[in-house]
C-alpha atoms as a PDB file:
ATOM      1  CA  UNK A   1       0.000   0.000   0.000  1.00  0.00           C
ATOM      2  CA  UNK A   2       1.242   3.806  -0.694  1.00  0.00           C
ATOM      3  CA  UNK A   3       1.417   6.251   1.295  1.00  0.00           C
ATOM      4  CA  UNK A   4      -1.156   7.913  -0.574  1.00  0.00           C
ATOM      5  CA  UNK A   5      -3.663   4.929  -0.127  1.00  0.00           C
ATOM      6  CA  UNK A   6      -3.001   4.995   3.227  1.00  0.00           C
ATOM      7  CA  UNK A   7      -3.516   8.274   3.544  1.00  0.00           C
ATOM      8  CA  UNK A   8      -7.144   7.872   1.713  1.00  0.00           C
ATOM      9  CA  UNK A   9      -7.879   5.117   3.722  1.00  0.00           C
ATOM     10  CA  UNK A  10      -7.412   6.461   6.812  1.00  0.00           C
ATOM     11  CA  UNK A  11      -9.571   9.796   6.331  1.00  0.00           C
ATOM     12  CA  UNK A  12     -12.181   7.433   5.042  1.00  0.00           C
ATOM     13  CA  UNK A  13     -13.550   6.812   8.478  1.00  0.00           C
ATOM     14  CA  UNK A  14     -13.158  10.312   9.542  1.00  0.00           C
ATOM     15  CA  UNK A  15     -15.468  12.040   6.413  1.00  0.00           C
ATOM     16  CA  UNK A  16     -17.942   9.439   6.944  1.00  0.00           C
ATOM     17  CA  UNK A  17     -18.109  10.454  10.599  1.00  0.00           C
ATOM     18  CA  UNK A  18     -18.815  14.337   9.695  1.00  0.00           C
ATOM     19  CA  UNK A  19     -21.471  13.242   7.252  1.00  0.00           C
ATOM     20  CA  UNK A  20     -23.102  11.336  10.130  1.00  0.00           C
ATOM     21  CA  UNK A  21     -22.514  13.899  12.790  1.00  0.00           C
ATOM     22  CA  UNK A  22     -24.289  16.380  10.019  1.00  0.00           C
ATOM     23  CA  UNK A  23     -27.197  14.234   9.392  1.00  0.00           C
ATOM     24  CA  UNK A  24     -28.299  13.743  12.969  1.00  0.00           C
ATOM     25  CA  UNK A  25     -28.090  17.977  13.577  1.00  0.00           C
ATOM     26  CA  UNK A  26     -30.089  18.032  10.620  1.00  0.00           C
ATOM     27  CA  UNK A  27     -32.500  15.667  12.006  1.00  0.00           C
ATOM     28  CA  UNK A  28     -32.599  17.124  15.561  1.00  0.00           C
ATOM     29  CA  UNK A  29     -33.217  20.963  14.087  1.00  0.00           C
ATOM     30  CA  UNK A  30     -35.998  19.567  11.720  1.00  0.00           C
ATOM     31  CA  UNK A  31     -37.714  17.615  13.959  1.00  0.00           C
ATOM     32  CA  UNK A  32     -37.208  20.541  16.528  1.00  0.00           C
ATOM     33  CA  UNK A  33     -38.610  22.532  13.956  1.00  0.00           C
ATOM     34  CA  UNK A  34     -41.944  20.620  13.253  1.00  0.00           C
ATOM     35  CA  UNK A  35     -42.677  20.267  16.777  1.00  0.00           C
ATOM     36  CA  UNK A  36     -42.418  24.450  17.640  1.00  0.00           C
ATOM     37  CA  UNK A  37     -44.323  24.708  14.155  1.00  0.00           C
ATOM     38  CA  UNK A  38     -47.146  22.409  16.077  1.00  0.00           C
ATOM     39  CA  UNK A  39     -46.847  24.534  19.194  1.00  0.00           C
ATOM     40  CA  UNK A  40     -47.503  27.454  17.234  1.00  0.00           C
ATOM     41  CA  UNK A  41     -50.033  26.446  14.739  1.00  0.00           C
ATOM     42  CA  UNK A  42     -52.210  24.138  17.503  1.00  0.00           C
ATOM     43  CA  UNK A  43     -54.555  27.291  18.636  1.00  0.00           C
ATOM     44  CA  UNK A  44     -55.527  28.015  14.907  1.00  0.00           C
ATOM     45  CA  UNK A  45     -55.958  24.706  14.072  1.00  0.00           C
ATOM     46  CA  UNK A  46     -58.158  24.241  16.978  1.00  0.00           C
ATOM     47  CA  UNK A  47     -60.142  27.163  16.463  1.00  0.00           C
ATOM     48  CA  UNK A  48     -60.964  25.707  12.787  1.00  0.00           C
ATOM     49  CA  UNK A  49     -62.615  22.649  14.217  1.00  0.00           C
ATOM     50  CA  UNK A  50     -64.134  24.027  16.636  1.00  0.00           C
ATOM     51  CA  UNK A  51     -66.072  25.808  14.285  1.00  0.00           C
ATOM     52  CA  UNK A  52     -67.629  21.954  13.463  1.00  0.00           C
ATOM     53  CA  UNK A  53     -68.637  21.782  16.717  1.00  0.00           C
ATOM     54  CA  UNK A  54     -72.323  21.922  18.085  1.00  0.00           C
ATOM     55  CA  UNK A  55     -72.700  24.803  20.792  1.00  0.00           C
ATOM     56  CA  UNK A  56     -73.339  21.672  23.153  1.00  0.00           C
ATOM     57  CA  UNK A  57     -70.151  20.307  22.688  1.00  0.00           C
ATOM     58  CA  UNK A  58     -68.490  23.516  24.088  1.00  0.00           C
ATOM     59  CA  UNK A  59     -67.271  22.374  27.853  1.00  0.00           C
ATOM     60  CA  UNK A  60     -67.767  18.817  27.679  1.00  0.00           C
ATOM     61  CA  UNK A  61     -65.184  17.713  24.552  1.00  0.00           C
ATOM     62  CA  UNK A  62     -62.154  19.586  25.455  1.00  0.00           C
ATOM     63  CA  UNK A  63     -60.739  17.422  22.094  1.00  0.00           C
ATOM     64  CA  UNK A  64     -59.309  19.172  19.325  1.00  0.00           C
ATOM     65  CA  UNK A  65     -61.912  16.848  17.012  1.00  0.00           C
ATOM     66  CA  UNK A  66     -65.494  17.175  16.960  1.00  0.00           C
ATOM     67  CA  UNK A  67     -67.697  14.361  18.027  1.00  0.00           C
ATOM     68  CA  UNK A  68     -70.559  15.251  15.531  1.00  0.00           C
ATOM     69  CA  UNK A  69     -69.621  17.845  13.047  1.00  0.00           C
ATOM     70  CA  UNK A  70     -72.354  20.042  11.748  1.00  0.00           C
ATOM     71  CA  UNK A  71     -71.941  23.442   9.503  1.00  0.00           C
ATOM     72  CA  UNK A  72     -74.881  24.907  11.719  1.00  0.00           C
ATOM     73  CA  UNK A  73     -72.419  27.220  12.998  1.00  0.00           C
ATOM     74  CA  UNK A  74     -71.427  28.787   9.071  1.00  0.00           C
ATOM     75  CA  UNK A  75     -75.025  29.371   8.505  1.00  0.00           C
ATOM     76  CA  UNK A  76     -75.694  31.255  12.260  1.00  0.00           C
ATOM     77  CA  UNK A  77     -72.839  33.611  11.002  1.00  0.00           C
ATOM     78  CA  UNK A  78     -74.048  33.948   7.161  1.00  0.00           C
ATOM     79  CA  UNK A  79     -77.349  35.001   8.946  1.00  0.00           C
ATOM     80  CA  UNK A  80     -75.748  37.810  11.088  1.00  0.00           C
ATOM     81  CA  UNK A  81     -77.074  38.774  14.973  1.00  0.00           C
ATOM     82  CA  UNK A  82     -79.327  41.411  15.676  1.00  0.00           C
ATOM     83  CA  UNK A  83     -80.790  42.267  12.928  1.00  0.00           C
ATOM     84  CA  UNK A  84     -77.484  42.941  10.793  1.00  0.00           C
ATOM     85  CA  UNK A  85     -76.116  40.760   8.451  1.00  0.00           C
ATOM     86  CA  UNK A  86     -72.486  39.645   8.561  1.00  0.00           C
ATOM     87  CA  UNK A  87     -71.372  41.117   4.844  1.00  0.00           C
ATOM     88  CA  UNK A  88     -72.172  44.417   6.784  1.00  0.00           C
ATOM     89  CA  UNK A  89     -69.612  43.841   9.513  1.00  0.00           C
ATOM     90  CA  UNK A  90     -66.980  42.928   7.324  1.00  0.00           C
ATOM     91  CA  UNK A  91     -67.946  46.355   5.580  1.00  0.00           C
ATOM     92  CA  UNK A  92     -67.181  48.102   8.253  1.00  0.00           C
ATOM     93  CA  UNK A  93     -64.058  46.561   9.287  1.00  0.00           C
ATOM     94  CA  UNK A  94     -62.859  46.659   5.640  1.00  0.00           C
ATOM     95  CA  UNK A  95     -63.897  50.714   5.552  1.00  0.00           C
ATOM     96  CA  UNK A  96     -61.854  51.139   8.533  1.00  0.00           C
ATOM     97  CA  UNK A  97     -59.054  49.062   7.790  1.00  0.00           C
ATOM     98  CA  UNK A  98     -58.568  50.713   4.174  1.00  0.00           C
ATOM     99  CA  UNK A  99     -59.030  54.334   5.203  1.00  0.00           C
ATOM    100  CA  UNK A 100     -56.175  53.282   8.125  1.00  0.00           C
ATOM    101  CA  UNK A 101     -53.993  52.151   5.383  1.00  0.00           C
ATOM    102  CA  UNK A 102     -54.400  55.358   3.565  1.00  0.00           C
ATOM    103  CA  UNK A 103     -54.473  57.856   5.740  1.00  0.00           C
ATOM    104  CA  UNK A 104     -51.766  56.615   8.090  1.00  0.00           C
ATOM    105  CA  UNK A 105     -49.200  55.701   4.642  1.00  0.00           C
ATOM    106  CA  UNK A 106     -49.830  59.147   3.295  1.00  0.00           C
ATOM    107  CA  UNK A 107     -49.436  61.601   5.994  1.00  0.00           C
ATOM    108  CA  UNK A 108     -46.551  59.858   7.856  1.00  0.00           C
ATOM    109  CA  UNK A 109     -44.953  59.808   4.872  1.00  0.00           C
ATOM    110  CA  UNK A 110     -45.302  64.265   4.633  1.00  0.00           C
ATOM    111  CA  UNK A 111     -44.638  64.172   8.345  1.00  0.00           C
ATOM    112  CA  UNK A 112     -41.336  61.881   8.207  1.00  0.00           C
ATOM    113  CA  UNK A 113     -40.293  64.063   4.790  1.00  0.00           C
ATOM    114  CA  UNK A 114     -40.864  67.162   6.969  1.00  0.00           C
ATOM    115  CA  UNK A 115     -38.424  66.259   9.734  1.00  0.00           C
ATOM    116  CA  UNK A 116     -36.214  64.348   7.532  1.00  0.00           C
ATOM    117  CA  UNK A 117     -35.597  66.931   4.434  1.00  0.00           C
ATOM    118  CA  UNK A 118     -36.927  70.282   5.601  1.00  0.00           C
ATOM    119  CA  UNK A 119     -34.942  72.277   7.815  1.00  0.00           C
ATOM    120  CA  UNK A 120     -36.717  74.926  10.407  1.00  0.00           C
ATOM    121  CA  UNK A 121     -37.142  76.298  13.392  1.00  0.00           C
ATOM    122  CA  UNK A 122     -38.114  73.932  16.236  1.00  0.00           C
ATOM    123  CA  UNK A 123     -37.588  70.785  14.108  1.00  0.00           C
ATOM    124  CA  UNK A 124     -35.869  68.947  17.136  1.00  0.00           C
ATOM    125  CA  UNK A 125     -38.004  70.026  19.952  1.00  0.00           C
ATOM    126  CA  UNK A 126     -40.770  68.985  17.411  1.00  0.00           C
ATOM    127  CA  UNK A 127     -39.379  65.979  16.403  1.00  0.00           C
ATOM    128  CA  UNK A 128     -38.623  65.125  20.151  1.00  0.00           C
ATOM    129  CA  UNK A 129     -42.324  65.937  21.657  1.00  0.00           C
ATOM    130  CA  UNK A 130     -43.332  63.157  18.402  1.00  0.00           C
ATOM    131  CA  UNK A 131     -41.798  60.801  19.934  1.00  0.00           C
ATOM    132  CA  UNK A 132     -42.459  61.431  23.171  1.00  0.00           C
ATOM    133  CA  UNK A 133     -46.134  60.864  22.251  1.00  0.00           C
ATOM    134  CA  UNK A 134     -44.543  56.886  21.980  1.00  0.00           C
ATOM    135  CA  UNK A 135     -44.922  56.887  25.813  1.00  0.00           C
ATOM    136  CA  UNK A 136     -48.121  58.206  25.925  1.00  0.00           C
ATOM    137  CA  UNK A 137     -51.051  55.226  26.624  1.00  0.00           C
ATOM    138  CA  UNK A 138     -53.806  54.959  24.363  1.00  0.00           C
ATOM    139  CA  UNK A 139     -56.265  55.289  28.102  1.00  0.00           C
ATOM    140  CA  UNK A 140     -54.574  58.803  28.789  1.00  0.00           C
ATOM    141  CA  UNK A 141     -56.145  60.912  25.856  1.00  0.00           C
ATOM    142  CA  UNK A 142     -59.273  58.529  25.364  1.00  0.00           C
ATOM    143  CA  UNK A 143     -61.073  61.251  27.479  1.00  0.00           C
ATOM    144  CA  UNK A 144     -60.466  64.430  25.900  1.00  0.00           C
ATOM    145  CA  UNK A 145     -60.418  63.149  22.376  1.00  0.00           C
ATOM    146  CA  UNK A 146     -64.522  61.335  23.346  1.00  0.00           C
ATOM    147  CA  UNK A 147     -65.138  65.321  24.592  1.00  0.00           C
ATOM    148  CA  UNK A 148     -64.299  66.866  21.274  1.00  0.00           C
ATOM    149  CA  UNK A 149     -65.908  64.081  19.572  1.00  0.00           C
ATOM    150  CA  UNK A 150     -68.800  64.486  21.179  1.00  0.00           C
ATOM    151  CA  UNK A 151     -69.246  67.918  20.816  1.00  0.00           C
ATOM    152  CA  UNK A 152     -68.462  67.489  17.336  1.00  0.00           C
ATOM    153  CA  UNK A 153     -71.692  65.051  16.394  1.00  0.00           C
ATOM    154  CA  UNK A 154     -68.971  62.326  15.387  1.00  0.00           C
ATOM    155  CA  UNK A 155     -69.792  59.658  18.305  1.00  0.00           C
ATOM    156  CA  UNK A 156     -70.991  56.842  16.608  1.00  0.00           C
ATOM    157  CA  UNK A 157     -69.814  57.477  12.982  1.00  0.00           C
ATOM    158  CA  UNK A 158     -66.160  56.229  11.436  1.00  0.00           C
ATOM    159  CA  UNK A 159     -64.691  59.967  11.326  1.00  0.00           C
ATOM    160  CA  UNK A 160     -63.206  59.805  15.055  1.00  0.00           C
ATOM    161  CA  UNK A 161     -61.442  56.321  14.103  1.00  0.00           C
ATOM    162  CA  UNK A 162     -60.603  57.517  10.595  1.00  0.00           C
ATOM    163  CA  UNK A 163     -59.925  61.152  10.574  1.00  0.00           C
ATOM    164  CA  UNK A 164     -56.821  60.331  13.155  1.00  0.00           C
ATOM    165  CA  UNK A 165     -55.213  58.369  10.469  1.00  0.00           C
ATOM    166  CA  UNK A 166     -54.499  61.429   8.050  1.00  0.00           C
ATOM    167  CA  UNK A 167     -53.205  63.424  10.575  1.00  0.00           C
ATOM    168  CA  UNK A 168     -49.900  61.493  11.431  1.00  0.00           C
ATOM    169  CA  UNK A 169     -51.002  60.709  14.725  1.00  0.00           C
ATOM    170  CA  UNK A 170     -48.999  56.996  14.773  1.00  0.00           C
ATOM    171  CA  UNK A 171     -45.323  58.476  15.463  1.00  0.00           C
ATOM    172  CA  UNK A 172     -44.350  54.923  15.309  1.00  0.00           C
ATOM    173  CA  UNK A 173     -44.495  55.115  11.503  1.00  0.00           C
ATOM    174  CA  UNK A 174     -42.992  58.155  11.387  1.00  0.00           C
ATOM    175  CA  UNK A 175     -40.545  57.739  13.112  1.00  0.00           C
ATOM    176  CA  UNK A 176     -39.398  54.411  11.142  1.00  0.00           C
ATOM    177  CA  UNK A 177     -40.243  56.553   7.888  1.00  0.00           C
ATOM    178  CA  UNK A 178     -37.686  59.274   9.013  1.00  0.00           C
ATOM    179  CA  UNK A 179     -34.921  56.648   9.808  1.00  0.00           C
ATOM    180  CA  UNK A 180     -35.154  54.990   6.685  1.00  0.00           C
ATOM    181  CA  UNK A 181     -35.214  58.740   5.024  1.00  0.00           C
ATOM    182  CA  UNK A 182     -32.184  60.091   6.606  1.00  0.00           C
ATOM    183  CA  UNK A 183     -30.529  56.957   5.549  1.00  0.00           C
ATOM    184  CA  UNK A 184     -30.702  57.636   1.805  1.00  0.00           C
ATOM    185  CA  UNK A 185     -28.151  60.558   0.314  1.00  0.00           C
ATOM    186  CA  UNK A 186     -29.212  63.858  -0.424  1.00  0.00           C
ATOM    187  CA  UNK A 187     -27.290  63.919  -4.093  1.00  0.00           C
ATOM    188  CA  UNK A 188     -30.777  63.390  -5.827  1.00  0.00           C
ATOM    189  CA  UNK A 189     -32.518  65.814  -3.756  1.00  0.00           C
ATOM    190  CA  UNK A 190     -30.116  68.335  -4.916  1.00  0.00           C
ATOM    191  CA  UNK A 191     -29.872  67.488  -8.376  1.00  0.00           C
ATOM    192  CA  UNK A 192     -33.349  68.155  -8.794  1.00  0.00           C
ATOM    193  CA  UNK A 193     -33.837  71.102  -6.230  1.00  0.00           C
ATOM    194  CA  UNK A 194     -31.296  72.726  -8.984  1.00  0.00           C
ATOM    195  CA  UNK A 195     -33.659  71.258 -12.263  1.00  0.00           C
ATOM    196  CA  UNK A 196     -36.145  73.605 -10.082  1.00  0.00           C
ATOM    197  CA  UNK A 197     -37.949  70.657  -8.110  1.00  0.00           C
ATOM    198  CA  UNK A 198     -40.008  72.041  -5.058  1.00  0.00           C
ATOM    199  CA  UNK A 199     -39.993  69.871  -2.341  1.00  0.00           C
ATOM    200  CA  UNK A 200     -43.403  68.623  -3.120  1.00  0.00           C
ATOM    201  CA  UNK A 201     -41.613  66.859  -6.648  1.00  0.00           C
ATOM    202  CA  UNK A 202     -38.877  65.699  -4.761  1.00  0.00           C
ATOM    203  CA  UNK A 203     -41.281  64.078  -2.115  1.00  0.00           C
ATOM    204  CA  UNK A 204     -43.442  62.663  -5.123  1.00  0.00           C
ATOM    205  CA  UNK A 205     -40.992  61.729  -7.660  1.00  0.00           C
ATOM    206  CA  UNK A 206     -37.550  61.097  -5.874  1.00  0.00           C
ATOM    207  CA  UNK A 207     -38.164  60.122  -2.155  1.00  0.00           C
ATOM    208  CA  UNK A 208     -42.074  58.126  -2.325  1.00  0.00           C
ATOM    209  CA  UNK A 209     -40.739  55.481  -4.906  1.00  0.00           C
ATOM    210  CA  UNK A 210     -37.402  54.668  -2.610  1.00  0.00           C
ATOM    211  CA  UNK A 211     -39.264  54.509   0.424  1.00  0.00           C
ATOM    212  CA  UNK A 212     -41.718  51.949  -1.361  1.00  0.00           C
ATOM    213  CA  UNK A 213     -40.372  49.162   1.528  1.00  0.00           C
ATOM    214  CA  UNK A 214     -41.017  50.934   4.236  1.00  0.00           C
ATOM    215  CA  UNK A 215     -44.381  52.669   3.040  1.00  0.00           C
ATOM    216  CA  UNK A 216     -45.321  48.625   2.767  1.00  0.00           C
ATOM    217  CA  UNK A 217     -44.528  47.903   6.125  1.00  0.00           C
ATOM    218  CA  UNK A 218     -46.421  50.414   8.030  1.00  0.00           C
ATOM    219  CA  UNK A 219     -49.438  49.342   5.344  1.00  0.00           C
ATOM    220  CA  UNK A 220     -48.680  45.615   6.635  1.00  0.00           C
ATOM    221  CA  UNK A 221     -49.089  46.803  10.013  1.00  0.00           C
ATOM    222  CA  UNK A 222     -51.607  49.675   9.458  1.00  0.00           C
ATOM    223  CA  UNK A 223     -54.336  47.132   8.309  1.00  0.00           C
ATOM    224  CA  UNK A 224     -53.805  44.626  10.444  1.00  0.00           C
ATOM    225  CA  UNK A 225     -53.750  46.837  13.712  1.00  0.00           C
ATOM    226  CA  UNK A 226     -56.848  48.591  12.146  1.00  0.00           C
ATOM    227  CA  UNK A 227     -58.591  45.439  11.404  1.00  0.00           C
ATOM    228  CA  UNK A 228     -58.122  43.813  15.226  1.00  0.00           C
ATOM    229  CA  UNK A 229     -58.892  47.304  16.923  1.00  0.00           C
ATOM    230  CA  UNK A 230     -61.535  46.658  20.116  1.00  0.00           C
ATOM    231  CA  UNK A 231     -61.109  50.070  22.157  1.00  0.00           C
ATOM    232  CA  UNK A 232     -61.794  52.296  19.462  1.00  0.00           C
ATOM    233  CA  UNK A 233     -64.800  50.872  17.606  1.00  0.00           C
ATOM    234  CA  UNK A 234     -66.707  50.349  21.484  1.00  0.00           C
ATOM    235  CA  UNK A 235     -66.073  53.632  22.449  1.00  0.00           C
ATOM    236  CA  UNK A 236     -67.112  55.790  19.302  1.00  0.00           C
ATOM    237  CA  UNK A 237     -69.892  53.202  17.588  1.00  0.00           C
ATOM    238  CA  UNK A 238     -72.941  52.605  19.094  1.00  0.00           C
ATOM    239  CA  UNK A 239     -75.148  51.474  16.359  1.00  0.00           C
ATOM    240  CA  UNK A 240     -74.737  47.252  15.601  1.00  0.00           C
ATOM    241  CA  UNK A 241     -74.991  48.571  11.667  1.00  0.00           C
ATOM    242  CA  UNK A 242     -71.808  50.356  12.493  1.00  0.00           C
ATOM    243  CA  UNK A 243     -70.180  47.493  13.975  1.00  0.00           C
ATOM    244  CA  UNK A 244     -67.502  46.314  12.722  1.00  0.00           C
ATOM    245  CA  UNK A 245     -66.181  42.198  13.180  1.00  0.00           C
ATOM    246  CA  UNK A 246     -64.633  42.672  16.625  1.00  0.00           C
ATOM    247  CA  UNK A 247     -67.342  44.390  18.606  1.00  0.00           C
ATOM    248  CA  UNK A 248     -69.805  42.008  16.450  1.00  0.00           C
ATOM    249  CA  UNK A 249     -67.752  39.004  17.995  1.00  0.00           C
ATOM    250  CA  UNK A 250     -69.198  40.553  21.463  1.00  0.00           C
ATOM    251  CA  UNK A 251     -72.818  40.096  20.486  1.00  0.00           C
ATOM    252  CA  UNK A 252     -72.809  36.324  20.523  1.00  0.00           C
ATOM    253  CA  UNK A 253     -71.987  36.346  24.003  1.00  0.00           C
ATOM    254  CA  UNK A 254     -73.969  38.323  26.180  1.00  0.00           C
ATOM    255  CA  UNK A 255     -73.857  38.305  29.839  1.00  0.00           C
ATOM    256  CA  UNK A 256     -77.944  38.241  30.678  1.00  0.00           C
ATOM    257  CA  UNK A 257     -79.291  35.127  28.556  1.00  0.00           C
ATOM    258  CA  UNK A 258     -77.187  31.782  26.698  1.00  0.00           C
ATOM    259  CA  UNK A 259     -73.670  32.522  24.977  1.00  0.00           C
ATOM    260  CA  UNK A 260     -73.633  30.844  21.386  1.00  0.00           C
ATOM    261  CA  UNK A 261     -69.694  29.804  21.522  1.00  0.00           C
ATOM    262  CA  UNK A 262     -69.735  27.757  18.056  1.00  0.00           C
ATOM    263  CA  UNK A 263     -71.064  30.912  16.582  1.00  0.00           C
ATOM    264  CA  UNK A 264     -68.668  32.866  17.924  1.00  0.00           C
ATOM    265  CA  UNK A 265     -65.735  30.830  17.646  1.00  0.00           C
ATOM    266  CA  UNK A 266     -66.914  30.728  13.602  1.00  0.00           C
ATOM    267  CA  UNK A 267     -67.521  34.187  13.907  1.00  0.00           C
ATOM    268  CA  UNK A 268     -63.698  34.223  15.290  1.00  0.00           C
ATOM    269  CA  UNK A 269     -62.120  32.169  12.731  1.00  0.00           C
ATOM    270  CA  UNK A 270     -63.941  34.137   9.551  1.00  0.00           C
ATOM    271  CA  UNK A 271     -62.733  37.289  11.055  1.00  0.00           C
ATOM    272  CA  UNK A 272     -58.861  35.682  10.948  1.00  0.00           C
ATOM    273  CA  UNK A 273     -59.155  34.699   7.587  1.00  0.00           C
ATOM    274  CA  UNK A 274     -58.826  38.487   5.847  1.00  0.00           C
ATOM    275  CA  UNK A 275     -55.725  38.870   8.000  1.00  0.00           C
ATOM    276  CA  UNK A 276     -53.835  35.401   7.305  1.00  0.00           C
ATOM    277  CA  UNK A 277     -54.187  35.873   3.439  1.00  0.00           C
ATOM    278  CA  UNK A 278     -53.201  39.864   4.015  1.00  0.00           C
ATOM    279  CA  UNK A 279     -50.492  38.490   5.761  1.00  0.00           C
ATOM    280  CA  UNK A 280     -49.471  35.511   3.481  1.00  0.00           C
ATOM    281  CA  UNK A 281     -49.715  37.439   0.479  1.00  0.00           C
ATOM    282  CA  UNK A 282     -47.524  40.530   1.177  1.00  0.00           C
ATOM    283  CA  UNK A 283     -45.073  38.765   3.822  1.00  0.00           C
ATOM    284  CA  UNK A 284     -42.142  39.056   1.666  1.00  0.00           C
ATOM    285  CA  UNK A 285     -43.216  42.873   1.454  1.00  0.00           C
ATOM    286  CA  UNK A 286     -42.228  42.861   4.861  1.00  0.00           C
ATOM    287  CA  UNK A 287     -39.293  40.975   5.521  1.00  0.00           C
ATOM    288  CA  UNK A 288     -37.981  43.187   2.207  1.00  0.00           C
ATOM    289  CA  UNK A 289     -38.890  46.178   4.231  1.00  0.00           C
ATOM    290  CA  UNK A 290     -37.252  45.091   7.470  1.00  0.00           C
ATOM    291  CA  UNK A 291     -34.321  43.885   5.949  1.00  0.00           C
ATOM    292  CA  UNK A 292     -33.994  47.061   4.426  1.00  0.00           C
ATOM    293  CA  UNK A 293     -34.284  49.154   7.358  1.00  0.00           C
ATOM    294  CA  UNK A 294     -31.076  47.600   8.481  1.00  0.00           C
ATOM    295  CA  UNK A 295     -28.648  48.662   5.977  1.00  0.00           C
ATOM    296  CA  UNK A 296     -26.617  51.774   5.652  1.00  0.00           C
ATOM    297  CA  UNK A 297     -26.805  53.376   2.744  1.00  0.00           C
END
């Protein structure tokens, strides 16, 4: 035998060793994987059988399958509750969730341009009291803003949950808009500021089609916070015609008579569905947009 063929032989046993010791992590992270997948998927897939499940079977089959499926519960929520049909409450929460998108996208874009490109007086003192408003509960101005409301003839109509939206009141998207702003170089901004751009052009034409990632992100976000809202809707909406799908959730249970729980756990699980496919569909809109965020440009 050579040296070389000894050599070979020798390592033999070693390589085959690294493949094996490769094969088993591989096995331990996937079947790791599958079983945190499970842990995380298990309450949706739960809630979708449970929509099978006759409202008697709520409290005595704790199982995740149903011991005689029925699609009663689909036709109690095609039907609606109290008189409004549920095509209306999805209405509503689609009205909402749109006008969020728009209004919220649109002027925290101006607002993070503003205290990104413009310079004047009182822009950090400005900029500082916008983010301060990031420590600021929801419950502290609930009060005041209900009083002007009020006395404004908006209490149960969509103007107090929409009209916030255009008026950058979510510093949290403004303040990731100005980040990823003051990030980008101010060559282009120049060039055209000496073609005789105003700084609505350069916001339109230079700055709104670079920022596309981010402006997706706080859409992502926008809808789905918009979509889920509880607070707002009960506090401004009185009317069930103005409902939208979370406070309609709250009408299948009520406290003085029988709660229908396989109409509202259907209820629940149609009310996911707009936000998984939202989700799904525009996912890689967001990881683009985060991923993004992160570089330096």
């Amino acid at each position: 035998m050579t040296t070389t063929e000894a050599v070979v032989t020798a390592s033999a046993p070693s390589s085959r060793r690294r493949v094996s010791r490769k094969t088993w992590q591989t096995v331990v992270w996937f079947i790791g994987l599958i079983a945190l997948t499970a842990l995380v998927l298990y309450p949706l897939v739960w809630l979708f059988l449970s929509t099978f499940k006759p409202n008697a079977e709520f409290g005595q089959n704790p199982g995740l399958l149903p011991n005689a499926p029925t699609l009663d519960n689909y036709v109690k929520v095609t039907e609606g509750i109290a008189g409004v049909p549920m095509w209306r409450f999805f209405m509503n929460s689609l009205i909402l969730a749109a006008s969020a998108v728009i209004g919220t996208v649109l002027s925290s874009a101006l607002a993070a341009y503003a205290f990104a490109r413009v310079q004047f007086k009182g822009l950090g003192v400005l900029f500082a009291a916008m983010i301060g408003t990031l420590l600021l509960p929801f419950h502290v101005v609930i009060i005041p803003q209900y009083i002007i409301f009020n006395q404004l003839g908006w209490v149960d109509t969509f103007i107090p949950l929409i009209l916030p939206k255009f008026l950058a009141t979510e510093a949290f998207f403004v303040f990731l808009l100005v980040q990823f702003i003051r990030q980008m170089p101010r060559d282009m901004d120049e060039a055209a500021r000496i073609d005789g751009a105003g700084h609505f052009r350069i916001f339109w034409s230079i700055i709104l089609p670079l920022i596309k990632p981010a402006l997706i992100t706080c859409a992502i976000f926008a809808f789905i916070w918009a979509w889920n809202d509880f607070l707002g809707p009960l506090l401004y909406l009185t009317s069930p015609e103005n409902y939208p799908l979370p406070i309609a959730l709250r009408l299948y249970n009520d406290q003085t008579s029988s709660s229908d729980y396989g109409a509202t756990v259907t209820a629940s699980f149609v009310a996911l569905v707009p936000v998984l496919l939202f989700f799904v569909v525009f996912q890689r809109f967001l990881v683009d947009g985060v991923a993004t965020q992160g570089l330096k440009g």
